[in-house]
C-alpha atoms as a PDB file:
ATOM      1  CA  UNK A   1     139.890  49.466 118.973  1.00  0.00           C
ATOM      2  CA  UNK A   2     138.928  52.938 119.553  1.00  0.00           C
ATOM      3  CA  UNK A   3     141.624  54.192 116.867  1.00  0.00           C
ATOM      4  CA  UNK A   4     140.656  52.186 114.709  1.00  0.00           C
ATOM      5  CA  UNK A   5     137.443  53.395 114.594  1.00  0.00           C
ATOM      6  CA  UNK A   6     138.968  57.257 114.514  1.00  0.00           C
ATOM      7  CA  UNK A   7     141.452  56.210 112.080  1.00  0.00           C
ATOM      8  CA  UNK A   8     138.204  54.383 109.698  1.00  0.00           C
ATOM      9  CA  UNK A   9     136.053  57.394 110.106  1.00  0.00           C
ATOM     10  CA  UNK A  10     138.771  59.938 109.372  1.00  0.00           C
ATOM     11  CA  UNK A  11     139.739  57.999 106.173  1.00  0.00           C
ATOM     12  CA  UNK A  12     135.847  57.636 105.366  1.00  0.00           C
ATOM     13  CA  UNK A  13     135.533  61.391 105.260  1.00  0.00           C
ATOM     14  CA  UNK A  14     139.060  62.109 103.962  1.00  0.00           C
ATOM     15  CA  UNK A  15     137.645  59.711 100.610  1.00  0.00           C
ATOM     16  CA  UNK A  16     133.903  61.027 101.683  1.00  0.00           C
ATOM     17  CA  UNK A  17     132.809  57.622 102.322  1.00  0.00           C
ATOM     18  CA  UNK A  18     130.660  56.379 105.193  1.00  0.00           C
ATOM     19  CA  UNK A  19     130.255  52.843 107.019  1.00  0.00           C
ATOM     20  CA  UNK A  20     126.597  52.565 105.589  1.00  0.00           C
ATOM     21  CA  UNK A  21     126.524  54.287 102.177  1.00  0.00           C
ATOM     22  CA  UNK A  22     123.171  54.859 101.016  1.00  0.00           C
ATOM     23  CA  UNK A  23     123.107  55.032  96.892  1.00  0.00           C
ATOM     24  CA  UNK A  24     121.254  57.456  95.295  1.00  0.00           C
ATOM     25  CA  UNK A  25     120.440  58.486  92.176  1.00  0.00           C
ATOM     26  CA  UNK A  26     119.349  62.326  92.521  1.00  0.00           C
ATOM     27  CA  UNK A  27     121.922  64.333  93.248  1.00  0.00           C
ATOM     28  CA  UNK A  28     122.613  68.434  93.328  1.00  0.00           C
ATOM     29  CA  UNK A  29     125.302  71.300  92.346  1.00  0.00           C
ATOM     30  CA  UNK A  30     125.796  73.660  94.425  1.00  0.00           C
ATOM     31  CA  UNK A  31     126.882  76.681  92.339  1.00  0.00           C
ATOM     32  CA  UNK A  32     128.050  79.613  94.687  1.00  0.00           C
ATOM     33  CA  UNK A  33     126.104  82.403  94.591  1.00  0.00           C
ATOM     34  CA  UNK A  34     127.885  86.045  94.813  1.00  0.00           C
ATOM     35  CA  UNK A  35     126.670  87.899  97.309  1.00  0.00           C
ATOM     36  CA  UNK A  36     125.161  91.493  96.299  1.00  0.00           C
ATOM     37  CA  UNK A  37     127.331  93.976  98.034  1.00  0.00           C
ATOM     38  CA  UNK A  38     124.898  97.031  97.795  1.00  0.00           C
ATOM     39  CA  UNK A  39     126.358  99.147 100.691  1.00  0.00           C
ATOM     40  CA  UNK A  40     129.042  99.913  98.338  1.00  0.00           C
ATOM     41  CA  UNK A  41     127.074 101.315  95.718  1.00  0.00           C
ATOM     42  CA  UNK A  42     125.022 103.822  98.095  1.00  0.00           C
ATOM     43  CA  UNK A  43     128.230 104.981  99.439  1.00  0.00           C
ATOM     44  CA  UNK A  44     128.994 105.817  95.781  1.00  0.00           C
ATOM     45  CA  UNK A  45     125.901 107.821  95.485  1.00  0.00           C
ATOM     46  CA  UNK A  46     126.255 109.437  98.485  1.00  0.00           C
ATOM     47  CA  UNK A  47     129.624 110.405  97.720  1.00  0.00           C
ATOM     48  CA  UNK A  48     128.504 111.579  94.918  1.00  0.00           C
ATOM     49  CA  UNK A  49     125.462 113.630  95.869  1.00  0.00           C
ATOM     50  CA  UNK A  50     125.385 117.118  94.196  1.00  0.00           C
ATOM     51  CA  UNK A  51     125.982 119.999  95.926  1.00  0.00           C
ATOM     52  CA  UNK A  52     122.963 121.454  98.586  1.00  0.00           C
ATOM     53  CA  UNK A  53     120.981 118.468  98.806  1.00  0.00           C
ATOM     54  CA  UNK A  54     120.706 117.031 101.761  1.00  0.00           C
ATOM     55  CA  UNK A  55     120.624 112.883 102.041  1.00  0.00           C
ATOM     56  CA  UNK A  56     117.200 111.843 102.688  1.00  0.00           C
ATOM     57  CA  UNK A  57     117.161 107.946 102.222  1.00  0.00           C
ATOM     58  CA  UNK A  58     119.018 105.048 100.714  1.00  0.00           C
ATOM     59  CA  UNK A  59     117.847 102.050  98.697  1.00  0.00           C
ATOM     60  CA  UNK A  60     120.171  99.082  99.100  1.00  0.00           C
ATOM     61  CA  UNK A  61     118.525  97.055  95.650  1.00  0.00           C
ATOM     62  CA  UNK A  62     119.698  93.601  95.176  1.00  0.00           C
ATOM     63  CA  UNK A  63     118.234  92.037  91.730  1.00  0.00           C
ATOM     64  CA  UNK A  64     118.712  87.936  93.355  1.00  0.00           C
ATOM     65  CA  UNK A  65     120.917  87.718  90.399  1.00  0.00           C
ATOM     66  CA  UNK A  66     118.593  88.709  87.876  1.00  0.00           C
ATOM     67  CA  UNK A  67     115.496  86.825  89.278  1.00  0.00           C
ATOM     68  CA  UNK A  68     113.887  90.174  91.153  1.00  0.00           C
ATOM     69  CA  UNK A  69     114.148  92.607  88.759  1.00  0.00           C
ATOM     70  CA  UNK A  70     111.525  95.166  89.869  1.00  0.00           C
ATOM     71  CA  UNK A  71     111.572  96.671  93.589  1.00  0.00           C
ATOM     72  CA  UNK A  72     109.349  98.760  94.768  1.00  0.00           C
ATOM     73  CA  UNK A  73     109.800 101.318  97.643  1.00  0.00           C
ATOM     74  CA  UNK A  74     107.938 104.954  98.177  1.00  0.00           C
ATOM     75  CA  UNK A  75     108.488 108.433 100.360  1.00  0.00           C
ATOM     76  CA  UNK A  76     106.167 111.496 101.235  1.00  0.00           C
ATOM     77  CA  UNK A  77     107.433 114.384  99.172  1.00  0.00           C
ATOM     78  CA  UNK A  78     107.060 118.087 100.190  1.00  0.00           C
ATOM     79  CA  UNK A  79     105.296 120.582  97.740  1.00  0.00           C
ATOM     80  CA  UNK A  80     108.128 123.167  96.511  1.00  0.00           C
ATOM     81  CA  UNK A  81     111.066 120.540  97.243  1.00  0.00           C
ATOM     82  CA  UNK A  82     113.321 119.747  94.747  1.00  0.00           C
ATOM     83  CA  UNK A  83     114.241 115.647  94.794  1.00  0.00           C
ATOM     84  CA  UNK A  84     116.983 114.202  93.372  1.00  0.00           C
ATOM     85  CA  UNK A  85     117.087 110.289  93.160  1.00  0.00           C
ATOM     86  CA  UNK A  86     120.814 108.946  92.298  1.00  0.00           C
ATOM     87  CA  UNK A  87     122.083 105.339  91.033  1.00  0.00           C
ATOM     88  CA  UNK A  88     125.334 103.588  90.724  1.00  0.00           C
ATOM     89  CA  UNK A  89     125.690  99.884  89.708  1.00  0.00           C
ATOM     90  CA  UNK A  90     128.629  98.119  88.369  1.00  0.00           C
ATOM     91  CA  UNK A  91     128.406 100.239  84.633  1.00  0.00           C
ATOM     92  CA  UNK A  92     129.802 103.667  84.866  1.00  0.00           C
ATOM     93  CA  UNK A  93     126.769 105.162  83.281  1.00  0.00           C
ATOM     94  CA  UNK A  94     124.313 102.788  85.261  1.00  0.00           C
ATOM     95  CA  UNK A  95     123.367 100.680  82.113  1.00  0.00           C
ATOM     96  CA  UNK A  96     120.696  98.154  82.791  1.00  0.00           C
ATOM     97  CA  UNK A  97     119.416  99.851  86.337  1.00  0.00           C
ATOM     98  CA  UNK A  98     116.724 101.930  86.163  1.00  0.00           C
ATOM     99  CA  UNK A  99     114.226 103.992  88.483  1.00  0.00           C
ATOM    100  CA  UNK A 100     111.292 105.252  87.465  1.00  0.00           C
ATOM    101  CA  UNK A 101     108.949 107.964  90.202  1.00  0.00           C
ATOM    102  CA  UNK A 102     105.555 107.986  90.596  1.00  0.00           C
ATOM    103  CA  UNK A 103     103.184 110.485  91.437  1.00  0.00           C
ATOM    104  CA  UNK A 104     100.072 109.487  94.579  1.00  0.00           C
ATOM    105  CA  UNK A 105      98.212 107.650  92.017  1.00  0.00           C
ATOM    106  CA  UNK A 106     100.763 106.059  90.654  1.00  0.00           C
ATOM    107  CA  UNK A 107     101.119 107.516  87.671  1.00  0.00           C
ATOM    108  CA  UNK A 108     104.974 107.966  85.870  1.00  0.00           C
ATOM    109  CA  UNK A 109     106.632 111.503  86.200  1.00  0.00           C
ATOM    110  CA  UNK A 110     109.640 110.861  85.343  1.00  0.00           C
ATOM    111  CA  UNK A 111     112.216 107.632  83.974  1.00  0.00           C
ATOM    112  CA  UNK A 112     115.913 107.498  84.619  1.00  0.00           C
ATOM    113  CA  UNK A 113     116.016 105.409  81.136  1.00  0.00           C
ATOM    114  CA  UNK A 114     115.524 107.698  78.551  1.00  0.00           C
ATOM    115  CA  UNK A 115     114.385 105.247  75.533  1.00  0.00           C
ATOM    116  CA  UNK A 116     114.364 107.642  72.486  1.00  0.00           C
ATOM    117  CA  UNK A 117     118.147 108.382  72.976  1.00  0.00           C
ATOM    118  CA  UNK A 118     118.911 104.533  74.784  1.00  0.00           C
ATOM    119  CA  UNK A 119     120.418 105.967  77.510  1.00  0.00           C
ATOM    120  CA  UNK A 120     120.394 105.709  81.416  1.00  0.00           C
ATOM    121  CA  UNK A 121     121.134 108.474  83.718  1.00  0.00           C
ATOM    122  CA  UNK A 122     122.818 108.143  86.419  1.00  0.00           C
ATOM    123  CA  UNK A 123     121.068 111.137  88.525  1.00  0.00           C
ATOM    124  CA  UNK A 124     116.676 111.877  87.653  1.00  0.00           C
ATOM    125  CA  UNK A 125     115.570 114.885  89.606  1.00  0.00           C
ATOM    126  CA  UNK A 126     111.992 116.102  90.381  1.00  0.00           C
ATOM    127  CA  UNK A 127     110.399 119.852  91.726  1.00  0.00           C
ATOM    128  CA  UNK A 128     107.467 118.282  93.325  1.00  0.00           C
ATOM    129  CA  UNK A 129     103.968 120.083  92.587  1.00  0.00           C
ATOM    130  CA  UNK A 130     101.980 118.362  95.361  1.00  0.00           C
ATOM    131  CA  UNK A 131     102.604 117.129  98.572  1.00  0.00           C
ATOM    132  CA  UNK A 132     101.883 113.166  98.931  1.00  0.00           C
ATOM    133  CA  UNK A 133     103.325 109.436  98.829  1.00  0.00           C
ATOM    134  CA  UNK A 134     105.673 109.207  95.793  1.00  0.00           C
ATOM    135  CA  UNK A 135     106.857 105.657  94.399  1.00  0.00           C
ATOM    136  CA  UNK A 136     109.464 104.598  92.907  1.00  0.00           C
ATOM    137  CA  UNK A 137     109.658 101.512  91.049  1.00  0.00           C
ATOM    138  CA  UNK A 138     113.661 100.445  90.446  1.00  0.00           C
ATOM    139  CA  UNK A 139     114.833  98.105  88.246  1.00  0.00           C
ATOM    140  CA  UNK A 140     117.088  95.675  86.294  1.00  0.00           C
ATOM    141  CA  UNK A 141     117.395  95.225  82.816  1.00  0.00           C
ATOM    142  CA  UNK A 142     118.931  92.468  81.046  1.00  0.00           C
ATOM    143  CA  UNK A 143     121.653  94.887  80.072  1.00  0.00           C
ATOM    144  CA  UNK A 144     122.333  94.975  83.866  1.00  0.00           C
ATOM    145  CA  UNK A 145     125.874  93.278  84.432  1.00  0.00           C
ATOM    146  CA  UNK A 146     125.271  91.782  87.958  1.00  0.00           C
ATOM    147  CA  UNK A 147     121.143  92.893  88.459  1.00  0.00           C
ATOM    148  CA  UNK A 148     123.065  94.868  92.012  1.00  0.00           C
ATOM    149  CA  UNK A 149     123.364  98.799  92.910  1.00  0.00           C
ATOM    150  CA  UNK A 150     122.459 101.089  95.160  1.00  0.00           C
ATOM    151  CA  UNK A 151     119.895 104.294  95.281  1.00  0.00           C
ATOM    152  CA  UNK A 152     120.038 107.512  97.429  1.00  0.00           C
ATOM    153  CA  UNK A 153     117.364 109.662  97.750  1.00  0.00           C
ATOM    154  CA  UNK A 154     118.125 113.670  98.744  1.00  0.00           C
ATOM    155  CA  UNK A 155     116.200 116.641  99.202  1.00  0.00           C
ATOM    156  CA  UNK A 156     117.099 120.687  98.126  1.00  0.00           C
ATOM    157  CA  UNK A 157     114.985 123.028  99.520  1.00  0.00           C
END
């Protein structure tokens, strides 16, 4: 009797049946989601980084597959230091991912994205005037082509 039982329930799952189906009428698709592999993308940037800076900080930024498309982090910058903030994404030239620093109140300095000419850069840099908290706000486009990448912050002084 008990193989029977084994033999039932093995063909129950092998035809995904069960001894008491319950109908339904709601029902779901699961539609994998691709995992955003942002390690990859600093290492690019930090294999990248120009010469005599020195690696301060990197920004793993993962877009949720276009559903985040602003994040947020910030650093204390040193008057007289020279910052450099890097991107890579999936584009060669970084289209679609953006960063854009901010000064203590907040205030834009300086856009990776420059509008006028439609173009993102791939490396911003800054020669900070005051010493404070800096922002930067990073973000995706729709021109992004999988809202993923990776940041590295590094310091010349």
């Amino acid at each position: 009797m008990n193989i029977l039982h084994i033999t039932l329930a093995f063909l129950g799952l092998l035809f995904n049946r069960t001894e008491n189906p319950t109908p339904s009428a709601n029902f779901s698709v699961n539609v994998p989601v691709v995992a955003c592999d942002t390690k990859t993308y600093k290492d690019k940037c930090i294999s990248n980084m120009l010469e005599g800076f020195t690696f301060l900080k990197s920004f793993g930024l993962d877009g949720k597959g276009g559903t985040q498309r602003n994040i947020s982090a910030s650093y204390i910058f040193s008057k007289g230091a020279r910052y450099t903030v890097m991107l890579a994404n999936a584009s060669a030239q970084t289209k679609g991912l953006g960063v854009k620093i901010l000064d203590p109140n907040k205030k834009e300095i300086i856009n990776s994205y420059a509008k006028e000419k439609g173009k993102y850069y791939p490396t911003i840099q800054y020669q900070c005037g005051s010493t404070g908290i800096y922002y930067f706000d990073f973000y995706f486009t729709g021109e992004a082509p999988d809202f993923c990448g990776g940041a590295v912050l590094a310091i010349k002084r």
